[in-house]
N, C-alpha and C. Protein backbone atom coordinates (compact mmCIF):
# COMPACT_ATOMS: atom_id res chain seq x y z
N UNK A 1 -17.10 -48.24 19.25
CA UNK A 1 -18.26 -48.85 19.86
C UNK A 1 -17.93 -49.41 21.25
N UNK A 2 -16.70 -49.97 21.27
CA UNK A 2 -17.15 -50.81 22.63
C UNK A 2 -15.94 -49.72 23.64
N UNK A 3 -15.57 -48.28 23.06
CA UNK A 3 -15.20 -47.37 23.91
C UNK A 3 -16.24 -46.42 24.50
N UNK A 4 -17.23 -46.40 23.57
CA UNK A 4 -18.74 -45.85 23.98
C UNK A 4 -19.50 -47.19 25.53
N UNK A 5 -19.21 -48.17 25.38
CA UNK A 5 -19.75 -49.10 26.30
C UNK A 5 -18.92 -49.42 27.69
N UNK A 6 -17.67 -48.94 27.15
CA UNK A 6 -17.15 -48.73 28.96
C UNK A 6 -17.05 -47.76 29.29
N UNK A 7 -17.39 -46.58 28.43
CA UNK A 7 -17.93 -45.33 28.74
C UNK A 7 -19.26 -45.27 30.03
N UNK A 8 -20.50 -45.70 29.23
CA UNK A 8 -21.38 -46.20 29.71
C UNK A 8 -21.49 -46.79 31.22
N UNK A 9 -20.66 -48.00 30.43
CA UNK A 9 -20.73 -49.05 31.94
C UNK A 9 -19.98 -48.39 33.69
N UNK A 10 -19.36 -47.42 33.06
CA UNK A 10 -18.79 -46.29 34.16
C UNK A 10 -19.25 -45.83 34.59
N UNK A 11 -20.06 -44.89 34.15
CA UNK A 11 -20.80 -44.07 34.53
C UNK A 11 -22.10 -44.79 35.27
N UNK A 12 -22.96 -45.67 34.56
CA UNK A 12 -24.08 -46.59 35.57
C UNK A 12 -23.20 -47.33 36.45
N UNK A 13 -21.96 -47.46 37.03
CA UNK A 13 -21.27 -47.83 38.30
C UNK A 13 -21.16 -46.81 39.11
N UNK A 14 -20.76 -45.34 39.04
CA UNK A 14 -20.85 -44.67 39.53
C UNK A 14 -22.20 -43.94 39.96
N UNK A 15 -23.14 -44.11 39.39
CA UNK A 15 -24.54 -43.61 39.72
C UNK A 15 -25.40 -44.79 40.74
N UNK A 16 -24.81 -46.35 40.56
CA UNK A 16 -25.81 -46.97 41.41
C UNK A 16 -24.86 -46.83 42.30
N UNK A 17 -23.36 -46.57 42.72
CA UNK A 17 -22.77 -46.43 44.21
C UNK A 17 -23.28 -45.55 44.80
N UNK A 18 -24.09 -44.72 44.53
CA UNK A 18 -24.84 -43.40 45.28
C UNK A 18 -25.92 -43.93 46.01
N UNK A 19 -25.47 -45.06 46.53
CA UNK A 19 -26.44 -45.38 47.24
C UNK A 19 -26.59 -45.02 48.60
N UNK A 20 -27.73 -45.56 49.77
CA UNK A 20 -27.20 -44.94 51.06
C UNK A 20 -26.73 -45.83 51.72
N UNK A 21 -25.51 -44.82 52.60
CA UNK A 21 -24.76 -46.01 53.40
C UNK A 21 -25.70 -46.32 54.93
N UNK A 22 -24.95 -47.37 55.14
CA UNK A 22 -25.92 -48.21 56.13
C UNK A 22 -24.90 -48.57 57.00
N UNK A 23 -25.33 -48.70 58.48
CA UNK A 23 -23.95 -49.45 59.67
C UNK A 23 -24.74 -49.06 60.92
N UNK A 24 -23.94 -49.61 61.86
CA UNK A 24 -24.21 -49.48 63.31
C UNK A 24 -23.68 -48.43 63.59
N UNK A 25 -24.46 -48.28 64.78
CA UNK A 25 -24.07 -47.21 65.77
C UNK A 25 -23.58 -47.93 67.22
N UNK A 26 -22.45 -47.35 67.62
CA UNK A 26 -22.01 -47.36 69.22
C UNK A 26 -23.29 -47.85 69.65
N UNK A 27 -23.23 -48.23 70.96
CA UNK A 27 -23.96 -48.86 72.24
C UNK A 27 -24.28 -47.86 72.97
N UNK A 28 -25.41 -46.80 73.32
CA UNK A 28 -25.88 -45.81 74.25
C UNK A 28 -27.49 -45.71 74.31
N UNK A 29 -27.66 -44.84 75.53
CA UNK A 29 -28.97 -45.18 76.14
C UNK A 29 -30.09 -44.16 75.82
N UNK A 30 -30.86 -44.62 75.20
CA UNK A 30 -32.29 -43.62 75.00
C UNK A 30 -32.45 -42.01 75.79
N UNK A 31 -32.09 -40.77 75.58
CA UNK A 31 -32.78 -40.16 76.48
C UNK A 31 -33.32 -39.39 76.53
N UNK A 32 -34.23 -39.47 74.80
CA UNK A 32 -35.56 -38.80 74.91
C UNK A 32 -35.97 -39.42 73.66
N UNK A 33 -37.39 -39.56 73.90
CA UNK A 33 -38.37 -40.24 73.06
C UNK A 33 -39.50 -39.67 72.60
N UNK A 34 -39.67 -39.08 71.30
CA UNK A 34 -40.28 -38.16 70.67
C UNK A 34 -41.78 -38.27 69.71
N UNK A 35 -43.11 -38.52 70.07
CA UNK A 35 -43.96 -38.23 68.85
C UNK A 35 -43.90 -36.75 68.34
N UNK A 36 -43.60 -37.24 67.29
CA UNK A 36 -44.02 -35.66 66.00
C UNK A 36 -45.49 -35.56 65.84
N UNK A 37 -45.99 -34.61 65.95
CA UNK A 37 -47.67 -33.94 64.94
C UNK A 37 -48.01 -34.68 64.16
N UNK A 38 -48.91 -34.93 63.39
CA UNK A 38 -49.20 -35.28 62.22
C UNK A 38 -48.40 -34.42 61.07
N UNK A 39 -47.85 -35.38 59.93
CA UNK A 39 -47.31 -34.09 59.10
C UNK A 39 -45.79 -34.32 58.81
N UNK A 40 -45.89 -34.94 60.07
CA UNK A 40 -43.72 -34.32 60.47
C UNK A 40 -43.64 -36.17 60.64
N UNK A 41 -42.28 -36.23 60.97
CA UNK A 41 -41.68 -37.22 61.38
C UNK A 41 -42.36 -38.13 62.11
N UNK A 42 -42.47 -39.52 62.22
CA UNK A 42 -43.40 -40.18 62.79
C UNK A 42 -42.82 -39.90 64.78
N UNK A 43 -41.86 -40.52 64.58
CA UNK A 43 -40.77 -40.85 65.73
C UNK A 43 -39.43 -40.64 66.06
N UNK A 44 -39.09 -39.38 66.89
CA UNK A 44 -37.21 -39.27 66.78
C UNK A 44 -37.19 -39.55 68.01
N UNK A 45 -35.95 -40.33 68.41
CA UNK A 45 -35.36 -40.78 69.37
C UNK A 45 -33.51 -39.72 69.97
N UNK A 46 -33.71 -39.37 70.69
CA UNK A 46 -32.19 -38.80 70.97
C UNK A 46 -31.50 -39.93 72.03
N UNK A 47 -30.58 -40.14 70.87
CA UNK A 47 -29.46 -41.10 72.15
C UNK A 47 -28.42 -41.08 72.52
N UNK A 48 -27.69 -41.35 73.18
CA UNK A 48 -25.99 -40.85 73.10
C UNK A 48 -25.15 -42.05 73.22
N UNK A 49 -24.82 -41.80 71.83
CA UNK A 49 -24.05 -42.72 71.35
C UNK A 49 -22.47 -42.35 71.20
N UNK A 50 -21.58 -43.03 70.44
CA UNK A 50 -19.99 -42.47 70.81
C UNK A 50 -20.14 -42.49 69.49
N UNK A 51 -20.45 -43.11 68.42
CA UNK A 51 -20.18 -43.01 67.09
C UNK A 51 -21.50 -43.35 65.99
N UNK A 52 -21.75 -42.69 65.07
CA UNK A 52 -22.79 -42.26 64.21
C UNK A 52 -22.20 -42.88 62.59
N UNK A 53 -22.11 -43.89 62.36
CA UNK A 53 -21.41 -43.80 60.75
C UNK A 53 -22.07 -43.13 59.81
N UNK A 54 -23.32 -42.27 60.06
CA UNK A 54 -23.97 -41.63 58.84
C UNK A 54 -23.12 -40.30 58.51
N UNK A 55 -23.62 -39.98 57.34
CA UNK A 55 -22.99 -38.44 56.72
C UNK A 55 -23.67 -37.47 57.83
N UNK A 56 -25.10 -37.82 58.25
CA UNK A 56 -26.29 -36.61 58.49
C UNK A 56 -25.34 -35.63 59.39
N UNK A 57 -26.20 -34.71 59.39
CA UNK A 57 -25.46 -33.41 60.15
C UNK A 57 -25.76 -33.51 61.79
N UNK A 58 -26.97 -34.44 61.85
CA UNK A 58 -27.53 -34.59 63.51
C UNK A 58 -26.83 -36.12 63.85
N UNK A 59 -26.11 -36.16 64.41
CA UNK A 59 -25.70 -37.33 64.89
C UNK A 59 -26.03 -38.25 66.40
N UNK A 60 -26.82 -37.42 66.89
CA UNK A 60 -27.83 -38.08 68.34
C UNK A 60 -29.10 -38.09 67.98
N UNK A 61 -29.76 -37.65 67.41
CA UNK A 61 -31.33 -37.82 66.84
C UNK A 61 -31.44 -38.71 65.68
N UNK A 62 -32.66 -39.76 66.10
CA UNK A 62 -32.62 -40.92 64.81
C UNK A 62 -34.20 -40.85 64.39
N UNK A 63 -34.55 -41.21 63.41
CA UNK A 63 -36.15 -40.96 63.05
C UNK A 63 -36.54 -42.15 62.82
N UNK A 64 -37.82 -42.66 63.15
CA UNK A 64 -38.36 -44.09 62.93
C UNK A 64 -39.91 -43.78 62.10
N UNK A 65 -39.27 -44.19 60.93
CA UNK A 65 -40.72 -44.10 59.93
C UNK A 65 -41.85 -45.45 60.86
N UNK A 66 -42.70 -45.27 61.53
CA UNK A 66 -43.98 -46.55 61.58
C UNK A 66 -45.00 -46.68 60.61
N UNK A 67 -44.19 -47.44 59.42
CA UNK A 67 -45.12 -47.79 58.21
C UNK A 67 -45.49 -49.23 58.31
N UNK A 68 -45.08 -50.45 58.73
CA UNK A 68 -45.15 -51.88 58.71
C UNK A 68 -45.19 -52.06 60.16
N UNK A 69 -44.97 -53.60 60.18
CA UNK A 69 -45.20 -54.42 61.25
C UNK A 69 -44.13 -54.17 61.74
N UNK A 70 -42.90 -54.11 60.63
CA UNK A 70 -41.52 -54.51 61.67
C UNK A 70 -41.07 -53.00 61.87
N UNK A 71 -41.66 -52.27 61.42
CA UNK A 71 -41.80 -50.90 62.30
C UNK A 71 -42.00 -50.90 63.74
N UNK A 72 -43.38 -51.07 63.49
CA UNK A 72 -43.94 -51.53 64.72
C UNK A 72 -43.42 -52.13 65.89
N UNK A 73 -42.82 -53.39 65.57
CA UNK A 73 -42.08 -53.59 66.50
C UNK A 73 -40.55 -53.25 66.93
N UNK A 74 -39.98 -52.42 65.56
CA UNK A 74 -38.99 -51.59 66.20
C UNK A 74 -38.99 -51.04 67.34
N UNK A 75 -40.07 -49.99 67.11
CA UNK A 75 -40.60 -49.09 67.93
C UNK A 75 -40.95 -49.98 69.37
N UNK A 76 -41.76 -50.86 69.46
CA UNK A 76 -42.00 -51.26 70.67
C UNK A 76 -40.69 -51.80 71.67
N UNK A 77 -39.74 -51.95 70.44
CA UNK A 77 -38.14 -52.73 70.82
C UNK A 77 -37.48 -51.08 71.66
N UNK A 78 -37.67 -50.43 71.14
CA UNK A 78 -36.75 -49.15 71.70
C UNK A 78 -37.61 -48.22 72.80
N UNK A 79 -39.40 -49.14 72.28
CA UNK A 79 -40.17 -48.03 73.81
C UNK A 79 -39.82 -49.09 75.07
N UNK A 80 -39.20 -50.06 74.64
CA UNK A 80 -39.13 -51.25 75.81
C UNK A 80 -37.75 -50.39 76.46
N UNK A 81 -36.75 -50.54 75.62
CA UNK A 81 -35.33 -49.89 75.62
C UNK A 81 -35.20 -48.85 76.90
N UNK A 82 -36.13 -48.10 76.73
CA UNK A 82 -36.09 -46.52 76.83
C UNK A 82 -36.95 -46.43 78.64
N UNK A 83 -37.64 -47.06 78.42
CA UNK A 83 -38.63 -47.35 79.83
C UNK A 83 -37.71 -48.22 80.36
N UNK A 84 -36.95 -49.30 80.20
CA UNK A 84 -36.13 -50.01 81.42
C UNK A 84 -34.86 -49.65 81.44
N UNK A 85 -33.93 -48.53 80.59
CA UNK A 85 -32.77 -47.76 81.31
C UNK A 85 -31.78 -48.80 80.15
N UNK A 86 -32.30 -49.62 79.09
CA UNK A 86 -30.98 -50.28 78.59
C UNK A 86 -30.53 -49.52 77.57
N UNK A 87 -29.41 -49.94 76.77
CA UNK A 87 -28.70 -49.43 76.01
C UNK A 87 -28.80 -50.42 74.73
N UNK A 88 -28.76 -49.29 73.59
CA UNK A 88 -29.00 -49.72 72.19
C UNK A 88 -28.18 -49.51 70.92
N UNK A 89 -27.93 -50.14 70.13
CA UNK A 89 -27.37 -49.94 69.16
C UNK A 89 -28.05 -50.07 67.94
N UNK A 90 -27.37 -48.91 67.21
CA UNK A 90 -28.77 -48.58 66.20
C UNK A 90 -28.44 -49.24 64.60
N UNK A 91 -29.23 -49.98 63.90
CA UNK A 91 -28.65 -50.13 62.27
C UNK A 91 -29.48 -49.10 61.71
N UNK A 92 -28.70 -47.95 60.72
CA UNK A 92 -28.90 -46.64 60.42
C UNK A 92 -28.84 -46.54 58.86
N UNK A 93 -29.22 -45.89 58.26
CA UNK A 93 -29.41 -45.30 57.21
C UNK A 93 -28.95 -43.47 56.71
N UNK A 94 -28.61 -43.78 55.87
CA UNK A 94 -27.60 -42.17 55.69
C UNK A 94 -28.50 -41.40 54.90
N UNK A 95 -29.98 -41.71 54.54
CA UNK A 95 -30.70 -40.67 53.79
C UNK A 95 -30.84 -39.51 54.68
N UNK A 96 -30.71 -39.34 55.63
CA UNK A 96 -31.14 -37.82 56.31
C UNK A 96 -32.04 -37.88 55.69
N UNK A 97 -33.67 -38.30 55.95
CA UNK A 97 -34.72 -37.94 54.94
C UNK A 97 -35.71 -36.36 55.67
N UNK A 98 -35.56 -36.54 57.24
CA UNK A 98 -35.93 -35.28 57.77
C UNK A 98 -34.83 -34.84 58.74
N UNK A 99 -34.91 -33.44 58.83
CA UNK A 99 -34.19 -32.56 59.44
C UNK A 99 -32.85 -33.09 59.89
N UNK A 100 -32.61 -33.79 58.72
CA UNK A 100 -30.97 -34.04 58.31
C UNK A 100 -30.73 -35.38 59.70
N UNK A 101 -31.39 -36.04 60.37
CA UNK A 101 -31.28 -37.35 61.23
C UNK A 101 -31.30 -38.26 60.18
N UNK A 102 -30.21 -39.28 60.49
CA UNK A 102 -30.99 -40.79 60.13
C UNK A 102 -31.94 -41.86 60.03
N UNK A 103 -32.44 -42.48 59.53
CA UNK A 103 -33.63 -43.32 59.72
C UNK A 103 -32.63 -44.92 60.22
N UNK A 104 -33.32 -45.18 61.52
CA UNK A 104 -32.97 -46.44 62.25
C UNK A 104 -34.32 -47.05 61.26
N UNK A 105 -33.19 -48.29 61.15
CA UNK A 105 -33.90 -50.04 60.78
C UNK A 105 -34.03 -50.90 61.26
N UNK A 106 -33.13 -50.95 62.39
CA UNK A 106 -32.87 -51.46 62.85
C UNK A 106 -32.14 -51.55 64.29
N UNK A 107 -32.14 -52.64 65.24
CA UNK A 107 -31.83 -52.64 66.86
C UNK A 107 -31.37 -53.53 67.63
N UNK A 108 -29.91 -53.64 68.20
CA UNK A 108 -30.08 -54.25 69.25
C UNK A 108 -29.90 -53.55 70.91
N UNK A 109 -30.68 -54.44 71.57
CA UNK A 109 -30.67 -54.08 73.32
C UNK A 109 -29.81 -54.89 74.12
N UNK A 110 -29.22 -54.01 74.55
CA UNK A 110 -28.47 -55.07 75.91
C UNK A 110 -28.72 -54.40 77.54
């Protein structure tokens, strides 16, 4: 019985670590800013950055779901970014949920 339960307890440790990893990105500057169609991706951003900690296979293209407020003002944080020439660092997400980019959560500008 309680070799059946650390059986168990193993295996639900190894299934909730499948989670997605999350981190910053290097410090680089916006240099292209993308609406998608209806359908597709809300928002990809290409930036050039020196380092990507996600798995995804695209490592300069980031996707910004605009579902909430603090979407919203993501987005207005990186259309600010992008129109005055500064540089950003991205908090990222490793789902690759479209065309294998990361989803940014997050931002800072300097």
């Amino acid at each position: 019985m309680i070799y059946l339960f650390k059986l168990t307890m193993i295996v639900l440790l190894l299934l909730s670590s499948n989670v997605y990893a999350v981190g910053w990105s290097s410090y680089g500057k916006i240099t292209e800013f993308n609406q998608q169609p209806p359908g597709q991706a809300d928002i990809i951003l290409t930036v050039d950055v020196a380092s990507n900690p996600t798995t995804c296979g695209v490592k300069n293209k980031f996707l910004i779901d605009v579902e909430t407020k603090k979407d919203e003002r993501l987005y207005s944080l990186l259309l600010a970014a992008f129109m005055s020439g500064k540089e950003v660092k991205l908090f990222i997400e490793d789902g690759c949920p479209v065309w294998n980019m990361p989803k940014i959560t997050g931002a800072y500008v300097r």
